[in-house]
Protein backbone atom coordinates (compact mmCIF):
# COMPACT_ATOMS: atom_id res chain seq x y z
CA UNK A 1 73.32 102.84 80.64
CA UNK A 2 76.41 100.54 79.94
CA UNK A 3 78.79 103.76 79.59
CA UNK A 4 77.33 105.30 83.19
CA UNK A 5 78.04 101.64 85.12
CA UNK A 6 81.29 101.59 83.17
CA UNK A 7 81.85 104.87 84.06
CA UNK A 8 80.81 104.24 88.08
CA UNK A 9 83.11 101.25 87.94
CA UNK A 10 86.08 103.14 87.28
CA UNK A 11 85.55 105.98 89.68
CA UNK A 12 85.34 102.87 92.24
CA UNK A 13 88.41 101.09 91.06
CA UNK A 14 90.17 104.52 90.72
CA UNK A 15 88.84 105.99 94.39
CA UNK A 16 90.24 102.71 95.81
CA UNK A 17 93.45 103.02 93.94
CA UNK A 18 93.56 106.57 95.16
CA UNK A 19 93.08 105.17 99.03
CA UNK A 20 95.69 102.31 98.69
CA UNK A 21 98.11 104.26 97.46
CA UNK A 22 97.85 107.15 100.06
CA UNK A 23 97.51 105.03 103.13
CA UNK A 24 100.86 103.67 101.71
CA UNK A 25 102.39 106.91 101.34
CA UNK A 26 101.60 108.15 104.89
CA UNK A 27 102.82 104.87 106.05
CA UNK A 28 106.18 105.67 103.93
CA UNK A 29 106.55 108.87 105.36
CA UNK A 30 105.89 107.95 108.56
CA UNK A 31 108.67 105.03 108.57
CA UNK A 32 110.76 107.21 107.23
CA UNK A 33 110.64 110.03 109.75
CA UNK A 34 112.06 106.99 112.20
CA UNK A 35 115.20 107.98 113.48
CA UNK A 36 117.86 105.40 114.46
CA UNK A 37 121.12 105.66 116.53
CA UNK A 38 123.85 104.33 114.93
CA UNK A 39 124.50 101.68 117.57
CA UNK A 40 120.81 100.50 116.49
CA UNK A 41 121.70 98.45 113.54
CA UNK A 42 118.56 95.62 113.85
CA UNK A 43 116.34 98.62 114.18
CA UNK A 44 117.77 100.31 110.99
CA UNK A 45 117.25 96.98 109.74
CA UNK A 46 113.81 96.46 110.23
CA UNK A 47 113.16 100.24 108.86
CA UNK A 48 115.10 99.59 105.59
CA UNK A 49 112.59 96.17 105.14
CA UNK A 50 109.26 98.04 105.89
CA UNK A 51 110.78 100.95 103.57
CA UNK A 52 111.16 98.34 100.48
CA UNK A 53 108.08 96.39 102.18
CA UNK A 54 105.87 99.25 101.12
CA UNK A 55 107.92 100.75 98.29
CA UNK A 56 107.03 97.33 96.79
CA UNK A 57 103.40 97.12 97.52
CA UNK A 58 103.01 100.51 95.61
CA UNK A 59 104.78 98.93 92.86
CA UNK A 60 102.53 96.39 92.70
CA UNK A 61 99.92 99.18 92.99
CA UNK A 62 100.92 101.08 90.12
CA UNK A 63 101.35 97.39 88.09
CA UNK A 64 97.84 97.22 88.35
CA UNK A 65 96.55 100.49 87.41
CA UNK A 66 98.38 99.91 84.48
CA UNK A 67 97.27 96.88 83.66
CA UNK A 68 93.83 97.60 83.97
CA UNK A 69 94.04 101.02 82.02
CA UNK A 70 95.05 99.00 79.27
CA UNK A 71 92.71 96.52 79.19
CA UNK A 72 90.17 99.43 78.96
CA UNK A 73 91.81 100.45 76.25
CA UNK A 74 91.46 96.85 74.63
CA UNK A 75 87.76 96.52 75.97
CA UNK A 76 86.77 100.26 74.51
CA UNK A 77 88.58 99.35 70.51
């Protein structure tokens, strides 16, 4: 019983992981398809911050999966 809610808990955490990091992605790609004039510098500005904005949020994303894959690794020795 422990191994199936263990089991449940991680296809949660991963799903979610799977969500976040998507939504992020589209939101990436969306930013990125943003085209700027040249005489637009605040506006290529503001793209370059959401650009490392999100690049850093999926950082943090990833930090986090790691993190927790190796604390199951801890929990399961």
């Amino acid at each position: 019983a422990l191994a199936e809610i263990k089991t449940a808990e991680h296809k949660k955490l991963n799903d979610a992981y799977m969500f976040i990091n998507e939504t992020l992605m589209q939101a990436l790609l969306k930013i990125d398809g943003i085209e700027c004039t040249p005489d637009a510098e605040k506006a290529r500005q503001r793209r370059r911050q959401a650009v490392r904005l999100l690049q850093s949020w999926m950082d943090q994303m990833d930090r986090k999966r790691e993190s927790v894959k190796q604390a199951e690794v801890t929990i399961s020795q």
